[in-house]
Protein backbone atom coordinates (compact mmCIF):
# COMPACT_ATOMS: atom_id res chain seq x y z
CA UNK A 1 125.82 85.47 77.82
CA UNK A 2 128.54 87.93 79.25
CA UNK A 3 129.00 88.77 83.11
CA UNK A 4 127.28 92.26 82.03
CA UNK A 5 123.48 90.70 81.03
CA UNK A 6 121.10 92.28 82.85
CA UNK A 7 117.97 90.80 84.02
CA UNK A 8 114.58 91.30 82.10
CA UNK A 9 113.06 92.80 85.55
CA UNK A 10 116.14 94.97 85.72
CA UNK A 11 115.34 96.58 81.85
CA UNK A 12 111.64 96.72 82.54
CA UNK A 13 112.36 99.15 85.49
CA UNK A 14 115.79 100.96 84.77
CA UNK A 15 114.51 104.09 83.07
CA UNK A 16 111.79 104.68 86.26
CA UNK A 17 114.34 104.20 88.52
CA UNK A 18 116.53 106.83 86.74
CA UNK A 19 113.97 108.66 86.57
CA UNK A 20 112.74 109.10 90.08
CA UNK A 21 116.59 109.21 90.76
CA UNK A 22 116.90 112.86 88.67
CA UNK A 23 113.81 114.24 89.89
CA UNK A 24 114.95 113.37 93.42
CA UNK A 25 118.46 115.17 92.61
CA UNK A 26 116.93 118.21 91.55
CA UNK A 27 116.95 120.92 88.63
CA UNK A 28 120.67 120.19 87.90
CA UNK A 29 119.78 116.85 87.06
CA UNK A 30 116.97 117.32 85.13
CA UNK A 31 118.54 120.22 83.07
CA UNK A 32 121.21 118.25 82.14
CA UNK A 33 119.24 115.67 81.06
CA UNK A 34 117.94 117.97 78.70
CA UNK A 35 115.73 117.10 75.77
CA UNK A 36 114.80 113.90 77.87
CA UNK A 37 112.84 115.46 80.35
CA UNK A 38 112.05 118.57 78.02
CA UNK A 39 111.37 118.18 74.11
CA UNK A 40 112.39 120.93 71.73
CA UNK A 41 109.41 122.93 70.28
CA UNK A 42 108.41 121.86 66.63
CA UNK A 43 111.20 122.82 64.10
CA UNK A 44 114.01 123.40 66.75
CA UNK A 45 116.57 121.49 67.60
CA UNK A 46 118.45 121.07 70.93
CA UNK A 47 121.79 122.87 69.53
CA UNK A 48 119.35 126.25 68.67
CA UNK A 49 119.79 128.81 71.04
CA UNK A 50 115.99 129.43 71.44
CA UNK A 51 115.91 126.02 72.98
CA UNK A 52 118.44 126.96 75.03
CA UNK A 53 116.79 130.25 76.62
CA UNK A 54 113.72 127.71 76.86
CA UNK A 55 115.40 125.31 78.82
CA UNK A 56 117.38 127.85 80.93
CA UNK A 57 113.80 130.05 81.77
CA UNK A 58 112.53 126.40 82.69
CA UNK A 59 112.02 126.20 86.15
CA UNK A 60 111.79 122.52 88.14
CA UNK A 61 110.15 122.58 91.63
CA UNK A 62 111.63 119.52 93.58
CA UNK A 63 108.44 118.20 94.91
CA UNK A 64 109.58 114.30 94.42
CA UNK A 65 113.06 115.22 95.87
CA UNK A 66 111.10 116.91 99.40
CA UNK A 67 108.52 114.19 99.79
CA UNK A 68 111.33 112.21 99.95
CA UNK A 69 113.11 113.77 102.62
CA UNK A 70 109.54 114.48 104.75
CA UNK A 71 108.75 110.61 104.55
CA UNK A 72 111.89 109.92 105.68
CA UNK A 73 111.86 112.01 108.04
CA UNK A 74 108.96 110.37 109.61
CA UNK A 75 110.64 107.03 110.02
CA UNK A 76 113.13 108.74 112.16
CA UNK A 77 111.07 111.96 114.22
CA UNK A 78 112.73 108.65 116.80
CA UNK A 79 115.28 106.89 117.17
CA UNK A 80 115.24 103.26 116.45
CA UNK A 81 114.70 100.42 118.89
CA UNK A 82 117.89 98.88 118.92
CA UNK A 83 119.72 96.10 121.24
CA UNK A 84 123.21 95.11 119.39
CA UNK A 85 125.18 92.47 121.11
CA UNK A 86 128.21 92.52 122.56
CA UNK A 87 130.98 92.76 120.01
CA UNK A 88 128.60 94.17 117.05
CA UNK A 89 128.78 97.72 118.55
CA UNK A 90 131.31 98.79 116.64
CA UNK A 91 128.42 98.78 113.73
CA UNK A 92 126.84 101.91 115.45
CA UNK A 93 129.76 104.62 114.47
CA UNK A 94 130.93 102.21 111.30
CA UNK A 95 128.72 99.63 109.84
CA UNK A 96 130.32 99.64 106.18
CA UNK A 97 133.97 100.06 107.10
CA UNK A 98 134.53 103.35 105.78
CA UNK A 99 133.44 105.13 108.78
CA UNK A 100 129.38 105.22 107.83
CA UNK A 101 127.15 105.03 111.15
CA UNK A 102 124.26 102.12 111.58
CA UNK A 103 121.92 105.10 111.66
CA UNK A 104 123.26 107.04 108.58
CA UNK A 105 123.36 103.98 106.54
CA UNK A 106 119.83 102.90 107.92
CA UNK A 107 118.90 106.20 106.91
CA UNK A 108 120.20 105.97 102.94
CA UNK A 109 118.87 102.45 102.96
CA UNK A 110 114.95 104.37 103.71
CA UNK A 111 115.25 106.76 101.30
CA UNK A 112 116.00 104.53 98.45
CA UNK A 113 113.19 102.36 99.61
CA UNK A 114 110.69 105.32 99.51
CA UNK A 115 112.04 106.64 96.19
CA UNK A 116 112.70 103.54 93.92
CA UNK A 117 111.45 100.40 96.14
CA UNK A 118 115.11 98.96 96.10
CA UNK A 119 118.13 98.83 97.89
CA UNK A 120 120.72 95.26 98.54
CA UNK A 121 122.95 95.27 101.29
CA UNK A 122 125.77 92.71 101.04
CA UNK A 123 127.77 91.49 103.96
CA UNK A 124 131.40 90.82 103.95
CA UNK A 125 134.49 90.63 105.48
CA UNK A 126 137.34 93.19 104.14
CA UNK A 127 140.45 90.80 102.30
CA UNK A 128 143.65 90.72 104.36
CA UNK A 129 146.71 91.02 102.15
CA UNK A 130 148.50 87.60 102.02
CA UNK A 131 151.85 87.13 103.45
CA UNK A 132 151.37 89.05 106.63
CA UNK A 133 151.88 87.11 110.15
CA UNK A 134 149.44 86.24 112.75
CA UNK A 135 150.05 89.77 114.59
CA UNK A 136 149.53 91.58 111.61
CA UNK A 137 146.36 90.59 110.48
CA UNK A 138 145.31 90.81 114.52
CA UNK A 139 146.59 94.34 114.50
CA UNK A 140 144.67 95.54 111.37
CA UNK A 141 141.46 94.52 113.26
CA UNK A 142 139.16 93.20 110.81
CA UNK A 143 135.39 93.35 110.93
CA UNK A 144 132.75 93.09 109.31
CA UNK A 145 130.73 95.14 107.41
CA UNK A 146 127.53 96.36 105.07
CA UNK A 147 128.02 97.16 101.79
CA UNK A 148 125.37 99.09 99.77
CA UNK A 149 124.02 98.85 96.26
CA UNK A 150 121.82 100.72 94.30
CA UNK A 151 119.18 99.02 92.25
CA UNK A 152 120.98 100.11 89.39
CA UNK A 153 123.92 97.83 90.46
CA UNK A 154 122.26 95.15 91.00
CA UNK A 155 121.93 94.04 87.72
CA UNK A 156 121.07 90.57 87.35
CA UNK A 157 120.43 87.41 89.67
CA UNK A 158 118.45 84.09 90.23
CA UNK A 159 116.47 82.22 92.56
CA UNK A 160 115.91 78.68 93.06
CA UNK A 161 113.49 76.35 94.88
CA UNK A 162 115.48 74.57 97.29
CA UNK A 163 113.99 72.45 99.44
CA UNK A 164 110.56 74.28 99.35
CA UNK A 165 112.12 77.66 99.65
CA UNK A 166 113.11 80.14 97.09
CA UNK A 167 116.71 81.15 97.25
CA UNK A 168 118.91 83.33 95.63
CA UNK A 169 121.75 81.87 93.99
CA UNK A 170 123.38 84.08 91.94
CA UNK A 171 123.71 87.95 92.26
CA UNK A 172 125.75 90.48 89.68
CA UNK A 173 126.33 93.82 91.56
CA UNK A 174 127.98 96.49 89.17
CA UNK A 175 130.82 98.97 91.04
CA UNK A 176 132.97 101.43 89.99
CA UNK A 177 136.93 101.48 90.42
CA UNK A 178 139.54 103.73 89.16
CA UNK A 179 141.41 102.60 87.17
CA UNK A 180 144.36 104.94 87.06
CA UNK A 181 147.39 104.51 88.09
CA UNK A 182 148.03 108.14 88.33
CA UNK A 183 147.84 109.21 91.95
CA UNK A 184 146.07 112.22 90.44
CA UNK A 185 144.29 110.89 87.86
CA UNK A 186 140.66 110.02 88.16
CA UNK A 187 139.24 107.64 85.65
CA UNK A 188 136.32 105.71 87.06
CA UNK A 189 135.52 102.20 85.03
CA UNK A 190 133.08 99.67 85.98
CA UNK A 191 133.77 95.65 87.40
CA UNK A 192 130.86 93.15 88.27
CA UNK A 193 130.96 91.32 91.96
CA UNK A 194 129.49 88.15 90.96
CA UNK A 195 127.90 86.08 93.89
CA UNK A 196 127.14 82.40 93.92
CA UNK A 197 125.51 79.58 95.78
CA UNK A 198 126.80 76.02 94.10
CA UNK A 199 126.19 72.97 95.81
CA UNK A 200 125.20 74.86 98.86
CA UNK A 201 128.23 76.74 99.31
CA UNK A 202 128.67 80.54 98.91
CA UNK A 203 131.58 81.92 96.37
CA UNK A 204 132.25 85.40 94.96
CA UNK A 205 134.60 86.88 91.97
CA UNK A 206 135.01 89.92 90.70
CA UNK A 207 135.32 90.39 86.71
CA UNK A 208 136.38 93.47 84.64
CA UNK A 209 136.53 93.97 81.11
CA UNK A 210 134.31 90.69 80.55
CA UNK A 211 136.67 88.56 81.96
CA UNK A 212 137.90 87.00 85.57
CA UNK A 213 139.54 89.34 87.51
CA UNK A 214 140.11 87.59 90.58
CA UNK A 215 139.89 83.75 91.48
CA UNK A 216 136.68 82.38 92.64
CA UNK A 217 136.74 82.37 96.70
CA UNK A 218 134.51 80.99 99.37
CA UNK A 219 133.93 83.33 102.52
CA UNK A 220 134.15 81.76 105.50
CA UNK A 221 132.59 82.09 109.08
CA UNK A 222 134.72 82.82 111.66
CA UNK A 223 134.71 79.25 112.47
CA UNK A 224 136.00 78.11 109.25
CA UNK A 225 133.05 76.75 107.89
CA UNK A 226 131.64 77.59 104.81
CA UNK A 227 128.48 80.02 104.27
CA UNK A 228 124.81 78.13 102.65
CA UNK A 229 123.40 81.19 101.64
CA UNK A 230 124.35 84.23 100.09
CA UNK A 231 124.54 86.89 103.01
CA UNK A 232 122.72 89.80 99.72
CA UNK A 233 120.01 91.35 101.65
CA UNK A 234 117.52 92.88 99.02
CA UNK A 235 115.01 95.38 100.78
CA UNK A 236 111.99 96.52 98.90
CA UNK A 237 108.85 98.32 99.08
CA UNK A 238 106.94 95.51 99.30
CA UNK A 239 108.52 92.81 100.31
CA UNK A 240 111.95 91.77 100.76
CA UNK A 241 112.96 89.25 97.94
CA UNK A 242 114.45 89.49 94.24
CA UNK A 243 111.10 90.30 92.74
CA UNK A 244 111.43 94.06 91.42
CA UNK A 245 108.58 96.18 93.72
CA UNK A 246 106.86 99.32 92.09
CA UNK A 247 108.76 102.50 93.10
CA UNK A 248 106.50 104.12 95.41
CA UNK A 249 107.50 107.54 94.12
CA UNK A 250 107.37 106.75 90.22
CA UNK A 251 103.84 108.61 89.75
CA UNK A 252 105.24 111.84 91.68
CA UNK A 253 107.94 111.66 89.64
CA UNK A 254 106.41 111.43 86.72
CA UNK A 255 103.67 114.42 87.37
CA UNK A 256 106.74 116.01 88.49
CA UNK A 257 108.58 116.31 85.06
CA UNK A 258 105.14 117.28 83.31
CA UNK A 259 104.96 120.32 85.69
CA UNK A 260 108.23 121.00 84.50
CA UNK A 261 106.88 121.62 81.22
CA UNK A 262 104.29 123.37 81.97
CA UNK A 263 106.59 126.07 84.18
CA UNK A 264 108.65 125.98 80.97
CA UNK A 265 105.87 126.79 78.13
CA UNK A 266 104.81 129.29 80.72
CA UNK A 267 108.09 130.88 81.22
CA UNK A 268 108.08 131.07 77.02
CA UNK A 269 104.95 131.99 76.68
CA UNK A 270 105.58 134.91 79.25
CA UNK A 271 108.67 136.40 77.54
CA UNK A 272 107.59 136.17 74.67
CA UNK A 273 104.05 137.42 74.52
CA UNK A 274 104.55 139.68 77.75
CA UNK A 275 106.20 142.47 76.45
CA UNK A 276 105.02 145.65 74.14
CA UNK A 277 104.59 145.54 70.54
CA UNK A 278 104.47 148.98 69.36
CA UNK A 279 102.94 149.83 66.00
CA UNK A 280 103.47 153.51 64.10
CA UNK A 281 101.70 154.82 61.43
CA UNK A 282 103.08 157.74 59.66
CA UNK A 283 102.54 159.52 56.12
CA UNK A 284 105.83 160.13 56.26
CA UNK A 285 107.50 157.88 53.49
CA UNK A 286 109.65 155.30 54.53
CA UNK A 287 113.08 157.84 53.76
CA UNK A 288 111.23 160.84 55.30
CA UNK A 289 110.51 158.62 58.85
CA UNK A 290 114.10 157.42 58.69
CA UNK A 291 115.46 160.90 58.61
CA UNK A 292 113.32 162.69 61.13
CA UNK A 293 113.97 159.58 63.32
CA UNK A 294 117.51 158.94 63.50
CA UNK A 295 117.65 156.96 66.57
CA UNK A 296 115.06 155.04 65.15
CA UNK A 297 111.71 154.43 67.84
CA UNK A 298 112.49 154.26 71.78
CA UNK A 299 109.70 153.24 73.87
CA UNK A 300 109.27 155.02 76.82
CA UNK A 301 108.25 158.80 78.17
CA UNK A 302 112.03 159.97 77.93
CA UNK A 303 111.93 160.16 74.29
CA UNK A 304 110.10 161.90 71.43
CA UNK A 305 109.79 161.17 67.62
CA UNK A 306 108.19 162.86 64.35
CA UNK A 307 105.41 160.90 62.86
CA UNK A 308 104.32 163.83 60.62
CA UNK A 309 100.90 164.61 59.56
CA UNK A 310 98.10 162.34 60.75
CA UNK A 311 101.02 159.91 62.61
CA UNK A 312 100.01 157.93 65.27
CA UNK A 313 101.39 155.01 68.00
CA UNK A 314 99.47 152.36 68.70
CA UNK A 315 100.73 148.95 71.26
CA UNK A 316 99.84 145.86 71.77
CA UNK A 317 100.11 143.37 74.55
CA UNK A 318 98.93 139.44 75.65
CA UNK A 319 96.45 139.67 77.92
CA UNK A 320 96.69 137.24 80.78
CA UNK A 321 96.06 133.78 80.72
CA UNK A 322 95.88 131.53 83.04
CA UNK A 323 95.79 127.75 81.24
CA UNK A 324 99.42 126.53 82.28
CA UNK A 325 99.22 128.33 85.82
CA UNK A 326 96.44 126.38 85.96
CA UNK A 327 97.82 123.05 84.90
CA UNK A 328 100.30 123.47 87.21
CA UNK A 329 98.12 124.16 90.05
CA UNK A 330 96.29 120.80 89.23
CA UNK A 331 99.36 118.87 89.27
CA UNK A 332 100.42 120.24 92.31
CA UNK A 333 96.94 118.90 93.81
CA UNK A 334 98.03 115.29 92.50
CA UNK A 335 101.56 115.30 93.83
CA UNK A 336 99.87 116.27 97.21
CA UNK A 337 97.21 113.30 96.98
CA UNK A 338 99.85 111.08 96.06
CA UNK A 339 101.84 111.78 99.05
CA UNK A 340 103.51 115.11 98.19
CA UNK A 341 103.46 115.61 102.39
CA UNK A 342 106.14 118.82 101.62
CA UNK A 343 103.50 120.91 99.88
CA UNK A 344 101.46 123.39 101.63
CA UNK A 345 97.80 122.61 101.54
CA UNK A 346 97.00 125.84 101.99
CA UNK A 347 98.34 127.48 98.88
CA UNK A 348 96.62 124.99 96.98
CA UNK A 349 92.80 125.25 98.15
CA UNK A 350 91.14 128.53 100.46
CA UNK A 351 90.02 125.66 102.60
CA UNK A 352 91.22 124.75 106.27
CA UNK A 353 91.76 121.41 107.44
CA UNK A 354 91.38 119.92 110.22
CA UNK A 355 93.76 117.42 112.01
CA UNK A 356 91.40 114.22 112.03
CA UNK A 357 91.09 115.33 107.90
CA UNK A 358 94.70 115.38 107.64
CA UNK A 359 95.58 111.75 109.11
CA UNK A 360 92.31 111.32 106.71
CA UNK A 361 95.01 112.26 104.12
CA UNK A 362 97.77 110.07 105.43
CA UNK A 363 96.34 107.00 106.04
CA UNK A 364 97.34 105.55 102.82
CA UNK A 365 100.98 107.08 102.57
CA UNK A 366 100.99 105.29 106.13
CA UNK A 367 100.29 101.89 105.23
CA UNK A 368 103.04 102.06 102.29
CA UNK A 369 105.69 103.72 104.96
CA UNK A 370 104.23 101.59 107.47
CA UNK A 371 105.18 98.45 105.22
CA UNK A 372 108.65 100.12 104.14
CA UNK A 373 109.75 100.54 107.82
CA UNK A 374 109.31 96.64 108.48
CA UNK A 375 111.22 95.90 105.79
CA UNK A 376 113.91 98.03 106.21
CA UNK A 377 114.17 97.30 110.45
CA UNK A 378 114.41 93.80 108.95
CA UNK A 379 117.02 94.42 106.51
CA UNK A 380 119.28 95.67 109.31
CA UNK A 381 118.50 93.58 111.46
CA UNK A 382 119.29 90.94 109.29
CA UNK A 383 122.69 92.31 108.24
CA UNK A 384 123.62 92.75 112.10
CA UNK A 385 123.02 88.56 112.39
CA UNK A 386 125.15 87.87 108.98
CA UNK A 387 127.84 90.16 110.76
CA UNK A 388 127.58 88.11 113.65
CA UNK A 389 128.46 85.34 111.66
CA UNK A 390 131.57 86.56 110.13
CA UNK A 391 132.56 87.53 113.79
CA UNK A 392 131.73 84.74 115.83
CA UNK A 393 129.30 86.18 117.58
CA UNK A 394 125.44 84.80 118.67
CA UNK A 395 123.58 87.73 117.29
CA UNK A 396 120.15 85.80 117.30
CA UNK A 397 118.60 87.74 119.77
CA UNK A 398 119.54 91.62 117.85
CA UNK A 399 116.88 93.77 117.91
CA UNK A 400 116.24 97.06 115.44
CA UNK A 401 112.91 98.58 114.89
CA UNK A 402 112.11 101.83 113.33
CA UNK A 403 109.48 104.18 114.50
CA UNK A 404 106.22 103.47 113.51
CA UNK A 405 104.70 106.57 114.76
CA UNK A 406 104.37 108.70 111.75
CA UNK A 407 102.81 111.86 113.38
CA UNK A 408 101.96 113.03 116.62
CA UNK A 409 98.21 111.57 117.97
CA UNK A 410 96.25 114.76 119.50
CA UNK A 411 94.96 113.95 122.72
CA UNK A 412 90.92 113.50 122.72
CA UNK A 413 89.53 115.39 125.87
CA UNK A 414 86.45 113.84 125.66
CA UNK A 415 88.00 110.33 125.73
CA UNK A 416 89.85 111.44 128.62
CA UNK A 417 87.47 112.39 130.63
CA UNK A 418 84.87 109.18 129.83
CA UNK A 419 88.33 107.48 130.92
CA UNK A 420 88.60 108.80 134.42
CA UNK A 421 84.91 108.17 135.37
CA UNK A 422 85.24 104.43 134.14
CA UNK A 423 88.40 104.35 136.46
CA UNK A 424 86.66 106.53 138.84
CA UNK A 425 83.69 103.64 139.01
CA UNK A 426 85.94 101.16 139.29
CA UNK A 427 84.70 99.81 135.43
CA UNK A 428 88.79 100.33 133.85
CA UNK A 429 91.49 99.61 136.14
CA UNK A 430 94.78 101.74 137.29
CA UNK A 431 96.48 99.91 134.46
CA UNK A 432 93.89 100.60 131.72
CA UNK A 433 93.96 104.36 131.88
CA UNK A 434 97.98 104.38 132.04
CA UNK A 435 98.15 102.30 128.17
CA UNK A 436 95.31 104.46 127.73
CA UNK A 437 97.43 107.74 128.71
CA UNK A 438 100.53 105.60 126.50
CA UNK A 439 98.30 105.54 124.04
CA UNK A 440 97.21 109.36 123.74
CA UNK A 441 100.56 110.34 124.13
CA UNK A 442 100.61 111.97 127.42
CA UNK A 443 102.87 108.79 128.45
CA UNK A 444 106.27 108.11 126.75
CA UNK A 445 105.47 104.61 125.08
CA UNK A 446 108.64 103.21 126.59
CA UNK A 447 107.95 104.38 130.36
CA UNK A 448 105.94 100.69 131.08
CA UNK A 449 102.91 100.69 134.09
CA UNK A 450 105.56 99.67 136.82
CA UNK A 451 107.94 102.68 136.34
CA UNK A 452 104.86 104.99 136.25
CA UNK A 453 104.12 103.47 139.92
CA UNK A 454 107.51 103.95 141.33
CA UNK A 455 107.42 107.23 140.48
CA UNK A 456 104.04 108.45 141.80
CA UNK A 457 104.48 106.27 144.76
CA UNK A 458 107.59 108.47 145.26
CA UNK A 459 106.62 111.69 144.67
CA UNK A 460 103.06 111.85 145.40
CA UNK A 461 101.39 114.60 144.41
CA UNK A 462 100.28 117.12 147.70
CA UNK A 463 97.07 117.24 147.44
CA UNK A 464 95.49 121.15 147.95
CA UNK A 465 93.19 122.68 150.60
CA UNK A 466 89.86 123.34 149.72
């Protein structure tokens, strides 16, 4: 087998993955994907230009694209949790050493989560140039960092049980290079970063063209020593290991590019059974009509024409119907059931809803984000520790977390109030009603009970005369 095999998980999901990956891009991506998303009618081709106009009149709604973004969104209405050691901070304005923040990275690592339920993060250590002195390499500073991949680059790979534990030991990650030598020139090709774990020691190389590219090389900790695992995090929807997890927006997706369709057979049908047909009849003979009518027949009131005895105009238009507005309208009710959070309710159904019905709604998108944000506050976290590694640098004790508060709790008035006579009766303590008050939202959840105390103790509030 060549350095380019992919793995039979890696086939099985491709095409979904590209998929949710165009729908998420938009109508550019999907148009010029063409006759993959949308089919020609029966006896045209894609070259005809009535496919063409079809295609152009076609219009694609980005719901996949927006739930996206609004799920994201969630896992960041705050900011994370974080406590980076000493030495690691740099990471916050440039974790992958091109000048990508923790937070922006943590925030493309999410999103392809969400969409495709895979994203790998590999840490390394940028290759200093041989030859240069002690002060050189100093001066160049460098650090650390987090590399991304798609999971369309991460081709192939395999796990082992070591020692009772499944472990990956070999990883293919696809990347693109140009490969012209032309300082103007732009001609991207494709080499394979191939990672290994032999005998308990971690190598890489890099191939291109099917062949070696560079030597095989061990990465080493700061201390010299050698690295006994491969430092690939893969974050999924799921959980975090090699298995491939379903891509949590695949069905969207999917009911996405049939409401495509249906916008374009309704855009068709609408130009071309929309307009007027007019109809004539005329004793005139077919030379007589031509030469009383020159211009030939202009619809409208600007214009008049000789029919001759017994003539007459008669028209003809589609009347309305409603099937693929209707379609549409149903799939728009699926994409909101399936977690389409970005489309209104209320253009959907004359019904109001009420906000314990709508966290009703959300409960199962939460449990899928809610699973999606622990595995992605582990990813980086993880990373942080591997760059603490490279570094020299304890980074047991790092802490990220991402908000698990997907919307805003409404405070119950009712519970409030039973609250305050419990504490009032001495059933609840002091304590009680403030993670009570935490709870409702009326207290900051960092704020803890002994800040809360300093402050009232402080600043007392004056009390009015009755």
């Amino acid at each position: 087998m060549t350095v380019d095999t992919r793995n039979p998980e890696y086939e099985q999901y491709i095409d979904e993955w590209k998929r949710v990956n165009d729908c998420c891009e938009g109508q550019r991506a999907i148009k010029v994907a063409r006759d993959k998303y949308l089919k020609p009618m029966e006896g045209i081709t894609t070259n005809d230009s009535r496919y063409k106009n079809y295609l152009e009149r076609a219009c694609f709604v980005n719901f996949t694209g927006r739930t996206k973004e609004g799920l994201k969104g969630s896992l960041f209405r705050k900011d994370p949790e974080m406590d980076i050691p000493e030495g690691l901070e740099y990471l916050l304005d440039n974790a992958d050493g091109a000048g990508e923040s923790l937070i922006s990275l943590t925030k493309d690592l999410a999103g392809e989560v969400i969409a495709k339920g895979r994203y790998c993060l590999l840490v390394d250590f940028p290759a200093v140039e041989s030859g240069l002195t002690l002060e050189q390499e100093q001066a160049l500073e460098p650090r650390a960092c987090i590399n991304r991949y798609t999971a369309e680059n991460f081709i192939n790979w395999n796990v082992s049980n070591i020692g009772g534990r499944k472990i990956l030991t070999m990883a293919v990650l696809s990347e693109p290079y140009d490969a012209d030598t032309d300082e103007f020139g732009y001609e991207m090709e494709t080499q394979y970063r191939v990672l290994r774990l032999r005998d308990g020691v971690y190598s890489q190389q890099v191939y291109r063209d099917g062949k070696p590219h560079t030597q095989e090389f061990q990465p080493r900790k700061a201390d010299g020593s050698t690295f006994d695992y491969i430092p690939l995090f893969i974050a999924g929807s799921e959980n975090n290991d090699a298995s491939v997890d379903l891509p949590p927006l695949a069905d969207i997706a999917n009911i996405n590019i049939a409401h495509y369709r249906n916008s374009a057979d309704l855009e068709e049908n609408c130009f071309i059974h929309g307009q007027l047909t007019l109809g004539v009849t005329s004793s005139l003979s077919l030379t007589q009509f031509a030469e009383a009518n020159p211009a030939g027949i202009t619809v409208g009131s600007m214009a008049g024409h000789f029919l001759g005895e017994s003539g007459g105009f008669s028209s003809v238009q589609a009347s309305e119907n409603q099937l693929a507005d209707k379609l549409m309208e149903r799939k728009e009710g699926q994409m909101r059931k399936l977690g389409a959070r970005m489309i209104v309710i209320g253009t959907l159904e004359n019904t109001s809803k009420t906000a314990t019905q709508s966290k009703i709604d959300a409960t199962g998108e939460s449990s899928v984000l809610a699973t999606i944000t622990d595995n992605v506050s582990e990813a980086i976290a993880t990373c942080i520790k591997w760059c603490g590694d490279f570094m020299g640098i304890d980074a047991e004790d790092v802490t990220f977390k991402l908000n698990k508060k997907f919307f805003d709790d409404d405070a119950d008035p009712q519970l409030m109030m039973a609250a305050i006579q419990l504490n009032d009766r001495g059933i609840i303590a002091k304590s009680d009603m403030q993670d009570f008050a935490r709870l409702q939202g009326i207290v900051k959840p960092e704020r803890t009970n002994e800040e809360i105390d300093g402050e009232t103790e402080t600043n007392p509030i004056p009390l009015t005369a009755e």
